[in-house]
Structure formats: C-alpha cells, structure tokens
N, C-alpha and C. Protein backbone atom coordinates (compact mmCIF):
# COMPACT_ATOMS: atom_id res chain seq x y z
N UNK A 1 46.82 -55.67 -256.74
CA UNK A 1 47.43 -55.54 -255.43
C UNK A 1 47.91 -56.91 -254.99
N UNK A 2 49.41 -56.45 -254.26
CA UNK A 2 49.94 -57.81 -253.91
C UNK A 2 49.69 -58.14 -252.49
N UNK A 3 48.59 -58.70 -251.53
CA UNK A 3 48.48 -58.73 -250.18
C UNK A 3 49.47 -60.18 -249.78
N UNK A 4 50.43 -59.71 -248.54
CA UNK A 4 51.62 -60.38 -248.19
C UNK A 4 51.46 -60.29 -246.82
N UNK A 5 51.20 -61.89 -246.18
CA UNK A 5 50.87 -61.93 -244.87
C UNK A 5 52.30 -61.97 -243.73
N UNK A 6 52.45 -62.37 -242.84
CA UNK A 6 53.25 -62.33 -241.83
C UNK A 6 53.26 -63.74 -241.44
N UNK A 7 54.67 -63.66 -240.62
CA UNK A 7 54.63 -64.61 -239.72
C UNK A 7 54.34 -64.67 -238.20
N UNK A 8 54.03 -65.56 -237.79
CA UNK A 8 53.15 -66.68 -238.48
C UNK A 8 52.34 -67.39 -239.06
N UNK A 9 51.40 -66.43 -239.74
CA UNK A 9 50.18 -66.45 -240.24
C UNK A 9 49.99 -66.52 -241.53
N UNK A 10 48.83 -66.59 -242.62
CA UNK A 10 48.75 -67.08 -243.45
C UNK A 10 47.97 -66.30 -244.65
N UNK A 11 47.75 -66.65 -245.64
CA UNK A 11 46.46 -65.95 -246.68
C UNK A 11 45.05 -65.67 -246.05
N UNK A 12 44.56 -66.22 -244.93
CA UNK A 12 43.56 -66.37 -244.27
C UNK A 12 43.46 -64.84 -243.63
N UNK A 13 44.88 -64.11 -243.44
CA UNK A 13 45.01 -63.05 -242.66
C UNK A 13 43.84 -61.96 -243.39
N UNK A 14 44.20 -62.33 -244.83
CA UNK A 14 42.86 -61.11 -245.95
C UNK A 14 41.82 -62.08 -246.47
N UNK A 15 41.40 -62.81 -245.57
CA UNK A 15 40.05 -62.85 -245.78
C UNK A 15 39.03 -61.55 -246.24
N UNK A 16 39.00 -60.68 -245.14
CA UNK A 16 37.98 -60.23 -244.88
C UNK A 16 38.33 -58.58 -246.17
N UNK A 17 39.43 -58.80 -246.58
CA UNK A 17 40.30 -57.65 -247.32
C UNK A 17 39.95 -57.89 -249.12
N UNK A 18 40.56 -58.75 -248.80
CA UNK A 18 40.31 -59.33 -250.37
C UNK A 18 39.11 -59.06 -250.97
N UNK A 19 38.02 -59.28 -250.36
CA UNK A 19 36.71 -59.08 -251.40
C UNK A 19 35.72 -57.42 -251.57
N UNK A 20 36.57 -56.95 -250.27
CA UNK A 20 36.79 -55.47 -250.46
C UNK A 20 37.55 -54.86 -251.41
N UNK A 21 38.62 -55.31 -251.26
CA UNK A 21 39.23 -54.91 -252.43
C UNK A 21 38.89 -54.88 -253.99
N UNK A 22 38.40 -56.31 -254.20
CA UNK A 22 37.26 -56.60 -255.48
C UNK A 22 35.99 -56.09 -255.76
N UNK A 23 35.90 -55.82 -254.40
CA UNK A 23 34.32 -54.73 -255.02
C UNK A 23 34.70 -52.99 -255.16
N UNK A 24 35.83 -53.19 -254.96
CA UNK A 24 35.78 -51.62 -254.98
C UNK A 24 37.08 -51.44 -256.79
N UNK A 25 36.78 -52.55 -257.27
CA UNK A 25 37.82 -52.73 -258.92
C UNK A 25 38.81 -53.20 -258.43
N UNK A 26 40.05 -53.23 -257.57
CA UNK A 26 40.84 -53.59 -257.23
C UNK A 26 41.13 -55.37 -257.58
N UNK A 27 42.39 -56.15 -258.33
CA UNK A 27 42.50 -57.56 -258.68
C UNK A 27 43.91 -57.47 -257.32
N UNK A 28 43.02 -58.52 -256.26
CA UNK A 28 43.63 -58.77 -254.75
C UNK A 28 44.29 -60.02 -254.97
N UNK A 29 46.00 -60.53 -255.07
CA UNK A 29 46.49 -61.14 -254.91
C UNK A 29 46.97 -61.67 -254.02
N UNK A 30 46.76 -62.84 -253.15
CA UNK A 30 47.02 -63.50 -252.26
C UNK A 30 48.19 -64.38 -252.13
N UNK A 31 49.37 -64.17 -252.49
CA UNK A 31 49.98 -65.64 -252.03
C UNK A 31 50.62 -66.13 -250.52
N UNK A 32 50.88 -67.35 -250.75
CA UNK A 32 51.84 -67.79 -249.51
C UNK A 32 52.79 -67.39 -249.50
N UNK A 33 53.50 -66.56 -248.49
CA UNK A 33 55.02 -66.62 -248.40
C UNK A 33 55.48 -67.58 -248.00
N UNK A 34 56.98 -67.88 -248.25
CA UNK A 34 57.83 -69.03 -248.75
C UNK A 34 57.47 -69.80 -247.59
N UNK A 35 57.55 -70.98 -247.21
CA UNK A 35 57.38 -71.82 -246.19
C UNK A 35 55.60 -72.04 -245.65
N UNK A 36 55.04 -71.39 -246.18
CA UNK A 36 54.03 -71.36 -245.72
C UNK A 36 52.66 -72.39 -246.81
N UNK A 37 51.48 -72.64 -246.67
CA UNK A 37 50.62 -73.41 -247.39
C UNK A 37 50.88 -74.50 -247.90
N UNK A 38 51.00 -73.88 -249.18
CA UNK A 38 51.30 -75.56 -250.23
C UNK A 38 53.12 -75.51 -250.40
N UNK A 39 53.43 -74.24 -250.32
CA UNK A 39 54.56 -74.31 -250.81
C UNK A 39 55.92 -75.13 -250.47
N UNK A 40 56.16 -75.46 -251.26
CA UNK A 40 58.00 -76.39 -251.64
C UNK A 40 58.86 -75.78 -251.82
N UNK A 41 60.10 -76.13 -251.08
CA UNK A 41 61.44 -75.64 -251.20
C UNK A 41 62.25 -76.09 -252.26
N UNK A 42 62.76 -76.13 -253.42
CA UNK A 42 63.17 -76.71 -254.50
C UNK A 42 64.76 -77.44 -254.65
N UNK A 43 65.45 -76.35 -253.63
CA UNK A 43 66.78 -76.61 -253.00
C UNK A 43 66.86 -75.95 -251.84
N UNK A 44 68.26 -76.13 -251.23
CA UNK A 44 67.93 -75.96 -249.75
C UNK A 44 68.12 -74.36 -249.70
N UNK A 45 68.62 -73.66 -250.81
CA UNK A 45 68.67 -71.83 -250.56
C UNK A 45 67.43 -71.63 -250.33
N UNK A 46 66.41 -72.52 -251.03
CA UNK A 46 65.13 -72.00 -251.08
C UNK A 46 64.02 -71.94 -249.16
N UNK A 47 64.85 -72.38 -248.74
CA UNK A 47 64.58 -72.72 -247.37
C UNK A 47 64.66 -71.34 -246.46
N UNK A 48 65.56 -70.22 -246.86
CA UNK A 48 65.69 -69.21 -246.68
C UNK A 48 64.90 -68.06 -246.26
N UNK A 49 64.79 -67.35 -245.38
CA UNK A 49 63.32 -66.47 -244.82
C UNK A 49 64.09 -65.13 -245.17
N UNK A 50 65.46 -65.17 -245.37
CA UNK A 50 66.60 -64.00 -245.60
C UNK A 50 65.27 -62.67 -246.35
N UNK A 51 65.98 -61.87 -246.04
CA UNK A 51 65.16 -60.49 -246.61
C UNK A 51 64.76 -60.19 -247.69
N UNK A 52 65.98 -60.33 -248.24
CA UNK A 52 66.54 -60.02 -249.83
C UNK A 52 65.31 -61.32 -250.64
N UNK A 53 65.58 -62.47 -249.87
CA UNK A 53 64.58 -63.70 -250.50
C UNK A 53 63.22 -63.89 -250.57
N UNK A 54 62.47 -62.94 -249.60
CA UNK A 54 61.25 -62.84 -249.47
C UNK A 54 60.76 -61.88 -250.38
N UNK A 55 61.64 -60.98 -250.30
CA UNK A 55 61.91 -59.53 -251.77
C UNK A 55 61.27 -60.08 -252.58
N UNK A 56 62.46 -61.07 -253.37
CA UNK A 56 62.66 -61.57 -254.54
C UNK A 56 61.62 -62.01 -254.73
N UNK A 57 61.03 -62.62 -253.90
CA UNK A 57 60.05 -63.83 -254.14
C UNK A 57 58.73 -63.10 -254.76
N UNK A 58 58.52 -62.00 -254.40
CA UNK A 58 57.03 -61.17 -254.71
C UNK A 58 57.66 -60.93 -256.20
N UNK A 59 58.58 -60.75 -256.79
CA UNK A 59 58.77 -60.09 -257.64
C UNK A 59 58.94 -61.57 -258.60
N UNK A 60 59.22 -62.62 -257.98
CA UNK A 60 59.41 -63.33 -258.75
C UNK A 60 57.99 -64.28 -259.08
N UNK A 61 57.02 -63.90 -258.26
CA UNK A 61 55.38 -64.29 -258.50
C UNK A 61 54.95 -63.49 -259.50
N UNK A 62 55.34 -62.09 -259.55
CA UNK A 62 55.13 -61.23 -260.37
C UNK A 62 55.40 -61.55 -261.69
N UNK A 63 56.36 -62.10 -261.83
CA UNK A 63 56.76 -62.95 -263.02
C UNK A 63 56.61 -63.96 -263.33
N UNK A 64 56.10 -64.62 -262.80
CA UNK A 64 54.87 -65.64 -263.25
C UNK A 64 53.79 -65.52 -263.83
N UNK A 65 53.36 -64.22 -263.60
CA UNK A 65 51.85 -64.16 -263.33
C UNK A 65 51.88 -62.75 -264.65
N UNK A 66 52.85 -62.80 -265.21
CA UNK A 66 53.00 -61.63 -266.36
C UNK A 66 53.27 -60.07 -265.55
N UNK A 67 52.96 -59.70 -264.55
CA UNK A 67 52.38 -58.90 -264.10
C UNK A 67 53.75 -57.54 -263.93
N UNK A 68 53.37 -56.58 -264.47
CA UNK A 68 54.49 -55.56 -264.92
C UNK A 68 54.97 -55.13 -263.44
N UNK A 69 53.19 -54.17 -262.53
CA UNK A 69 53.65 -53.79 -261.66
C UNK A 69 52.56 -53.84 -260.99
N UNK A 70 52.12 -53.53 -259.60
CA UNK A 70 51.23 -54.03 -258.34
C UNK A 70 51.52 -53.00 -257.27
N UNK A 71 50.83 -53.04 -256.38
CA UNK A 71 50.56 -52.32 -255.12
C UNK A 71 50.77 -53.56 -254.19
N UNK A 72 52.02 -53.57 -253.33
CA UNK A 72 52.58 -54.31 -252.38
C UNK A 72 51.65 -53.81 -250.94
N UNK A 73 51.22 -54.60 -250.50
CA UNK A 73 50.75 -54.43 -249.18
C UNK A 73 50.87 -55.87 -247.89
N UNK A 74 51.07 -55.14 -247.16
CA UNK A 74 51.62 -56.48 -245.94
C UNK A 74 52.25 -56.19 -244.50
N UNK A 75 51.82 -57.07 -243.85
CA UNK A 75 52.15 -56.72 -242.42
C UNK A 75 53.65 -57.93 -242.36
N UNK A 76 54.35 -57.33 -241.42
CA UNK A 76 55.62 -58.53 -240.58
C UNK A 76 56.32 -59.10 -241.77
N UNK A 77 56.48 -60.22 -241.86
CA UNK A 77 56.85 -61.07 -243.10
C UNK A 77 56.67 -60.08 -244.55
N UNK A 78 55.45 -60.14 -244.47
CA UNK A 78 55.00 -59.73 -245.85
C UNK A 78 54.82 -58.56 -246.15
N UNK A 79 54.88 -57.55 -244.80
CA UNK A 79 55.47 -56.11 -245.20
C UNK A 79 56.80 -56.34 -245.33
N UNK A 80 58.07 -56.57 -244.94
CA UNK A 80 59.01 -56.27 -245.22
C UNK A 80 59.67 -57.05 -246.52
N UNK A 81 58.70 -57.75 -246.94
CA UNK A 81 58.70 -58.59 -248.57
C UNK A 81 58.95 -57.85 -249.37
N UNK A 82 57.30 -56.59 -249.07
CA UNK A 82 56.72 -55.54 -249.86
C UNK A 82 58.05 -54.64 -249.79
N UNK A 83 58.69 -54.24 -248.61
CA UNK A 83 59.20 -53.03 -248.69
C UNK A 83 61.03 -53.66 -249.56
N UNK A 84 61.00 -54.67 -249.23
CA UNK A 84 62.56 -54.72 -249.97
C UNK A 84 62.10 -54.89 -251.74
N UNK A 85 60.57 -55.45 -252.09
CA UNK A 85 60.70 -55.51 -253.40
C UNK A 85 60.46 -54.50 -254.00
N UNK A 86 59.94 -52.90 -252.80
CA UNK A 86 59.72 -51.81 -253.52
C UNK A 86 61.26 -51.24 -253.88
N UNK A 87 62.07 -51.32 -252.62
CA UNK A 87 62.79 -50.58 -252.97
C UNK A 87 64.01 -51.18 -253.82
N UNK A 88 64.11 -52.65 -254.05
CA UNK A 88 65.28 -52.83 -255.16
C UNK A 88 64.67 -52.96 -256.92
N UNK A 89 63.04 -53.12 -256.52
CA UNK A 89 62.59 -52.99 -258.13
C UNK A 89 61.53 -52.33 -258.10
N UNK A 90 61.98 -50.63 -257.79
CA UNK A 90 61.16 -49.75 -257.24
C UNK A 90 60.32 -49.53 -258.63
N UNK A 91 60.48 -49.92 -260.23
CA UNK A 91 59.88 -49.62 -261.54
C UNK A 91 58.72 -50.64 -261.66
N UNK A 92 58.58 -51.76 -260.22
CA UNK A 92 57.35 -52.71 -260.20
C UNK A 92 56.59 -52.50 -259.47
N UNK A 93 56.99 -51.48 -258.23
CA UNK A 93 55.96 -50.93 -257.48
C UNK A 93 55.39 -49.78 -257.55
N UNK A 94 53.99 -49.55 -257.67
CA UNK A 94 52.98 -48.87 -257.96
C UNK A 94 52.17 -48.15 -256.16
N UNK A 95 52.89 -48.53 -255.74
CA UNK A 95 52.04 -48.44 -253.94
C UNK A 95 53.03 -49.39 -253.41
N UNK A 96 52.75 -49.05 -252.01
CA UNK A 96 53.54 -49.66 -250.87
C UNK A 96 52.65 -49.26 -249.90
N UNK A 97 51.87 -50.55 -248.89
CA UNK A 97 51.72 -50.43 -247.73
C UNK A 97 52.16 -51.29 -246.76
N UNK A 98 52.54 -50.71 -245.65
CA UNK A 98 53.80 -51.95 -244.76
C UNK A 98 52.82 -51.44 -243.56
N UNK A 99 52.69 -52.33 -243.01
CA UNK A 99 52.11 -52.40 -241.31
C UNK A 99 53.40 -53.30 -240.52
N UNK A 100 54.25 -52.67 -239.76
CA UNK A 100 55.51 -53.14 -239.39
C UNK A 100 56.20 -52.49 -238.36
N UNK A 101 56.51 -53.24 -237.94
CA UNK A 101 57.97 -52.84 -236.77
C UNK A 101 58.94 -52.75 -237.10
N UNK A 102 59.41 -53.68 -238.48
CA UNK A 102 61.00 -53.66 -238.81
C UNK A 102 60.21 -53.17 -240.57
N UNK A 103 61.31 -52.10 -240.92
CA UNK A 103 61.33 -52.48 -242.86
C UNK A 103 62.10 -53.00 -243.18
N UNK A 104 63.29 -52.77 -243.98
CA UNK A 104 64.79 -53.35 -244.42
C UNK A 104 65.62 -53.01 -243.13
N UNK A 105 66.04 -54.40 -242.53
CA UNK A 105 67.46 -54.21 -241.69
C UNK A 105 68.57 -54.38 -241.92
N UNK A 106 69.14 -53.52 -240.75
CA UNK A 106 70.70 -53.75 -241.67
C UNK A 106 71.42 -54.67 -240.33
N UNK A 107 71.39 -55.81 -241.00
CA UNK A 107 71.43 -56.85 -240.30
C UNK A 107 73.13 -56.98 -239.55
N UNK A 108 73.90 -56.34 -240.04
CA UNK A 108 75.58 -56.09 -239.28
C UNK A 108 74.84 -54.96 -238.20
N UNK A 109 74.16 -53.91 -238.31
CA UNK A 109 74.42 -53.05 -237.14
C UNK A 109 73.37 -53.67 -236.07
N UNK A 110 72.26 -54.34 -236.45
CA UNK A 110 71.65 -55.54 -235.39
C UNK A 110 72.16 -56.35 -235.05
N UNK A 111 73.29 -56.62 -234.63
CA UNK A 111 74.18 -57.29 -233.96
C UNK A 111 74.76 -56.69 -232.41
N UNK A 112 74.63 -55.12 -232.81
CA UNK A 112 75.28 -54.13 -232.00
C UNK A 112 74.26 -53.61 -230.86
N UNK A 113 74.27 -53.96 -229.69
CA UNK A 113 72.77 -53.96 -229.20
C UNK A 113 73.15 -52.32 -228.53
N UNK A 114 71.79 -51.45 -228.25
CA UNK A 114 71.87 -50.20 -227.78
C UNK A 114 71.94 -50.00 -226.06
N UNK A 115 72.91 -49.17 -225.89
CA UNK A 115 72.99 -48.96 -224.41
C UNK A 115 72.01 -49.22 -223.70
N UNK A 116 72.19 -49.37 -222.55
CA UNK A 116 71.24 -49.20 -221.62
C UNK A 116 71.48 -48.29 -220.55
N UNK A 117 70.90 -47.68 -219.62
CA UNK A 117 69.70 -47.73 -220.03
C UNK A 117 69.08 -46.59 -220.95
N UNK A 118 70.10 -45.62 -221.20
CA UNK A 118 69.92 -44.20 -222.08
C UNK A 118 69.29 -45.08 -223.19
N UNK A 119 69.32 -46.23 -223.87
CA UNK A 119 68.68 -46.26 -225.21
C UNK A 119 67.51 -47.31 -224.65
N UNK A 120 67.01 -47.93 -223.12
CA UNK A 120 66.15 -48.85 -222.88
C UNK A 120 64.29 -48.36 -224.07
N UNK A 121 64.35 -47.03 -223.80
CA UNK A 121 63.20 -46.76 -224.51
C UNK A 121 63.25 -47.74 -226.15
N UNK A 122 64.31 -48.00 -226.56
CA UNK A 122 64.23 -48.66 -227.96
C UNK A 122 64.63 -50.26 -227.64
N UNK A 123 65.06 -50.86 -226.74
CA UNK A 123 65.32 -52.05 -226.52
C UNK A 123 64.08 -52.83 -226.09
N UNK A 124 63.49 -53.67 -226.68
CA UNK A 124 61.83 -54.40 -226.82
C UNK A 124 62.27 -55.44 -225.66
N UNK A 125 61.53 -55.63 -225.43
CA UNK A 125 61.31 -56.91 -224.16
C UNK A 125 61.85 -58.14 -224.61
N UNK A 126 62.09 -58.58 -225.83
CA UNK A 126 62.52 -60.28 -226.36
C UNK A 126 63.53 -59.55 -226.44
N UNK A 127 64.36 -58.72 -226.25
CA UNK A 127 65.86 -58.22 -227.03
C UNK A 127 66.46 -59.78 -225.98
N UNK A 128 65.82 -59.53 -224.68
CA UNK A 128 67.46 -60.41 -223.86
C UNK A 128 67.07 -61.72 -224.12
N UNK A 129 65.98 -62.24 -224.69
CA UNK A 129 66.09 -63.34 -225.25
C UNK A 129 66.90 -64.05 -226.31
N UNK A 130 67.06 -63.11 -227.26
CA UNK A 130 67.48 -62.61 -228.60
C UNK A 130 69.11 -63.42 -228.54
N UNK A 131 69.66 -63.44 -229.77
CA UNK A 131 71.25 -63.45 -229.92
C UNK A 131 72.06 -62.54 -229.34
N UNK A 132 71.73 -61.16 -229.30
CA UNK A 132 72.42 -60.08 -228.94
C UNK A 132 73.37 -60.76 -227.64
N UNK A 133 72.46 -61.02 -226.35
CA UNK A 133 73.49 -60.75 -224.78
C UNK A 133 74.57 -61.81 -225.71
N UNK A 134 74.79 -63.21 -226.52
CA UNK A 134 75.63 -63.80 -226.33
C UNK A 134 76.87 -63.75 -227.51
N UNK A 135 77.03 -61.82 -227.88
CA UNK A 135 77.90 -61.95 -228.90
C UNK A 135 78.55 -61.22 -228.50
N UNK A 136 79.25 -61.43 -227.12
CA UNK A 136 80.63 -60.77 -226.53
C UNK A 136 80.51 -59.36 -226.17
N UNK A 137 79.15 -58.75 -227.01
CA UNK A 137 79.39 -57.03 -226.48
C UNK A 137 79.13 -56.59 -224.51
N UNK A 138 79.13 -57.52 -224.00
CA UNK A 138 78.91 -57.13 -222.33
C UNK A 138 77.55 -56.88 -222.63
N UNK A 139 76.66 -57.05 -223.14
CA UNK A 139 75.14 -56.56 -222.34
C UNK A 139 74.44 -57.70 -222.21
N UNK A 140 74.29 -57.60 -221.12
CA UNK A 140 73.37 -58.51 -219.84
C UNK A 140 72.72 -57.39 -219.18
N UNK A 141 71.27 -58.20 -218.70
CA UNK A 141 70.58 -57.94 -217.72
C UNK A 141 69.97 -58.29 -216.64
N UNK A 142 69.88 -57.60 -215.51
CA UNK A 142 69.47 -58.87 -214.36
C UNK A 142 67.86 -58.38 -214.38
N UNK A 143 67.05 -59.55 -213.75
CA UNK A 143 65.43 -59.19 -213.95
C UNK A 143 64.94 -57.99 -213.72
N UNK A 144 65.75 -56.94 -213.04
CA UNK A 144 65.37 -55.74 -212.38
C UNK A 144 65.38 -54.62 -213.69
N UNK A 145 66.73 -54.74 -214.41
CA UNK A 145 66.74 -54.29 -215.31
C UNK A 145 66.26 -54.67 -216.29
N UNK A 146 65.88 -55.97 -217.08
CA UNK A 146 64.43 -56.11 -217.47
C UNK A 146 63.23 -55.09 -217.38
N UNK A 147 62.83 -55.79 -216.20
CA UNK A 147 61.55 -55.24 -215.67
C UNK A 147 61.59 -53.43 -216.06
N UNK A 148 62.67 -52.84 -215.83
CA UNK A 148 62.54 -51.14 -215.86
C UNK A 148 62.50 -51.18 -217.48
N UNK A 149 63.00 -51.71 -218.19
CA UNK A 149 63.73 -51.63 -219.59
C UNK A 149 61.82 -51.87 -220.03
N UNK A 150 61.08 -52.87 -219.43
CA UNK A 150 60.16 -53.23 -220.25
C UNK A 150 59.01 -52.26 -219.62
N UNK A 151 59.37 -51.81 -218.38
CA UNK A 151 58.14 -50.58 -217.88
C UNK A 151 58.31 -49.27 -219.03
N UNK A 152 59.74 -49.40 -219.52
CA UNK A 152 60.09 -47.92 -220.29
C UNK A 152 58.90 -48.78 -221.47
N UNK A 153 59.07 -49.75 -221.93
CA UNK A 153 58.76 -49.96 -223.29
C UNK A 153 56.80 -50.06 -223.34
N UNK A 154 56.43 -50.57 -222.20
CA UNK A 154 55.13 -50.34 -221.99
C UNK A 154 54.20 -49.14 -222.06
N UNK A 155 55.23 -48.52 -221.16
CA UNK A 155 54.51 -47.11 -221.03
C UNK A 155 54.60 -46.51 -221.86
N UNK A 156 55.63 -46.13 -223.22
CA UNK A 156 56.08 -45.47 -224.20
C UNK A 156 54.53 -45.97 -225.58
N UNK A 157 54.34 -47.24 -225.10
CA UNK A 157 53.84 -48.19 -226.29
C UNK A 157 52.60 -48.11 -226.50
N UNK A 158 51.91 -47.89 -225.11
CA UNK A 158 51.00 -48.14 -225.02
C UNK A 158 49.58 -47.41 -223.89
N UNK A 159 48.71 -47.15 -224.08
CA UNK A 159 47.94 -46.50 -222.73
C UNK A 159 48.79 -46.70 -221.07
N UNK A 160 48.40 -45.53 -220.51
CA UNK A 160 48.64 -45.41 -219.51
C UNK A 160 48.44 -46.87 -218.65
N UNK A 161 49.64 -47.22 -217.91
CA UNK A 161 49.36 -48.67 -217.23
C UNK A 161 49.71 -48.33 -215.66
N UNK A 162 49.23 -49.59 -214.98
CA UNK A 162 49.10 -49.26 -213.74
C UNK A 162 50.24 -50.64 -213.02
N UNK A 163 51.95 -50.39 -213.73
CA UNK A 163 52.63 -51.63 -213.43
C UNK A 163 53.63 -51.92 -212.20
N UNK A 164 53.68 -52.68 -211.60
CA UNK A 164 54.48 -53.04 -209.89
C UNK A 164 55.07 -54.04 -210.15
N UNK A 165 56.08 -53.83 -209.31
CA UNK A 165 57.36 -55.18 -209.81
C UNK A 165 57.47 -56.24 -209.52
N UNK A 166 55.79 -56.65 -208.87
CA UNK A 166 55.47 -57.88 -209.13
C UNK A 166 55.11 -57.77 -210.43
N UNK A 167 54.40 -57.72 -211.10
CA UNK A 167 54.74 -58.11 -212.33
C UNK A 167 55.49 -59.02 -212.97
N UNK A 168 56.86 -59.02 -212.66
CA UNK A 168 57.55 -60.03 -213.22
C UNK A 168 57.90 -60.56 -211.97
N UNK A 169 57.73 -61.93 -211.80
CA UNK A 169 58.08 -63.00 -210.76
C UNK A 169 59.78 -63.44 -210.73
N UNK A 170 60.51 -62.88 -211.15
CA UNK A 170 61.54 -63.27 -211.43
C UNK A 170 62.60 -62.77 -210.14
N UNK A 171 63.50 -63.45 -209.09
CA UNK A 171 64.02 -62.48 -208.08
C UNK A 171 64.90 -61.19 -208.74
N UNK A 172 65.11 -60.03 -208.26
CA UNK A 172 65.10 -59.04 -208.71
C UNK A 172 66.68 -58.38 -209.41
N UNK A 173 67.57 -59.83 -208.96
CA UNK A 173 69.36 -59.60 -209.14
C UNK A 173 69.50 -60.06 -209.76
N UNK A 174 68.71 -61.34 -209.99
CA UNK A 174 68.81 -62.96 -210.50
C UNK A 174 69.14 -63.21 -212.28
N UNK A 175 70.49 -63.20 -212.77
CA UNK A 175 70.85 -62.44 -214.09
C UNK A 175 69.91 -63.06 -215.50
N UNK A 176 69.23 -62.49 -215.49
CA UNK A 176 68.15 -62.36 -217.13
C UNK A 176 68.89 -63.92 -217.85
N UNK A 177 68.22 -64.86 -217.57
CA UNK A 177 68.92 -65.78 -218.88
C UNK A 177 68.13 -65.88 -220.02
N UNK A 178 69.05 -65.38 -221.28
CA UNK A 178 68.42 -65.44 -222.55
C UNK A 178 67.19 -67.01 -222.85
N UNK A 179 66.26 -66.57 -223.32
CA UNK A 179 65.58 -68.19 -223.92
C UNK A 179 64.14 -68.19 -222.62
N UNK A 180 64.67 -67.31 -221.32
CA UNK A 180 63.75 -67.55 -220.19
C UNK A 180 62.30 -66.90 -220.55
C-alpha cells in the first residue's frame, strides 16, 4: 500500500496507520509528496504541484522501488495523486482510497465559477478569495452575499447550527475583496 499525505502535511499524517497496516500483513509505504521532507527539485518542472505531476510521481516511486502494483490511499494532495495514478495507469492500481473534496479537475471548467445564488449550495466559502471573481466573468460578492452563500454551505455541511449575521463582522454592502 501506497499511503499519500496532503497538503500541508506530511508522512507523520500515518503514523498511527502504518503499523496497523503491518500487523495486519499489509507492506505500508510512506513517501513525501513532491516539495515536502527531504525532497529536491531537480529542474524547475520539477517544482510543479500540477495534477498530472503528483500522478506521475507515485507511479514513478513505484518504479523505483520495482513495484508492479499497490493500493493507493490518501487524503487532499495525496488522494488526488492516488486518484490520477489510478486512473491513467489503472494496470498499477490494485485499490484506491481517496479521502477528498476534489479527485481529477478539469481545470478549464474551474475557471467558470457557478451562479449564484441557484448554485451558492456548491460555491465553498474561499471561492471569493480564489482567482475566480478576477477573471472577467462578473461574479462578485458583497459580505451579505458571502455570509448567505456560506450559511447555505454550513448548514448543508454540517450539524444543525445556530448562525446570525453577526457572525461575519464585515459591513453588510461592503464588496467581498478577494485575499480578505
């Protein structure tokens, strides 16, 4: 098994995994994803967090290490490692487990941000931080719309909450600036 941590975090994440895994027969592979521990960038592509590169990269440990095929498992980073190296060298994966919000994106239609407020239920709270408001498509938000956009996303997400628009301190017209 290939255990593939997230960002920001590290091999430390399967501590407590890893030796479970070994007592129960399982050989628990740990590495760093790219940027992370000991690891070196060799040239500057290698600097890359790109999708396709984090893919590669499990598959290309894999080949180091002789190893035909493995059980990909990983959260954030290192689930969506797992899930692009299952699915472009689906004859090396043996298992797939992803703990994730995103799998493979398709990084042209994430550009295209979703209505509001008919699509607010899918728009996450960092969206207006995000690149999106500043690539010409008109979506902006002022704190008010925030605030409703992130009551939809709370309540959808998570136990029943008890939220008032204090909550966000922000005046209520005052237009959402990305980065805030």
């Amino acid at each position: 098994m290939i255990l593939l941590h997230g960002f920001p975090y590290d091999i430390h994440s399967f501590t407590d995994v890893a030796p479970l895994l070994a007592d129960a027969g399982r050989r628990a592979l740990v590495p760093y994803l790219r940027g992370h521990g000991g690891t070196v960038s060799l040239d500057d592509a290698g600097r890359s967090g790109q999708q396709a590169a984090i893919g590669a990269d499990v598959v290309e440990f894999m080949d180091g290490l002789n190893l035909d095929h493995a059980v990909f498992a990983g959260f954030d980073w290192g689930g969506r490692a797992g899930c692009v190296a299952a699915a472009i060298w689906p004859e090396r994966c043996t298992g797939l487990v992803s703990v994730n919000g995103y799998l493979i994106q398709n990084i042209a239609a994430a550009a295209t941000p979703i209505a509001a407020p008919g699509g607010s239920a899918r728009v996450r709270g960092c969206h207006p931080r995000t690149e999106r408001p500043r690539l010409g498509s008109g979506f902006r938000l002022t704190a008010r719309q925030f605030l409703a956009t992130s009551t939809v996303n709370v309540t959808s997400w998570m136990p029943p909450l008890e939220l008032e628009s204090t909550t966000f301190v922000l005046p209520a017209d005052r237009p959402f600036t990305p980065g805030l």
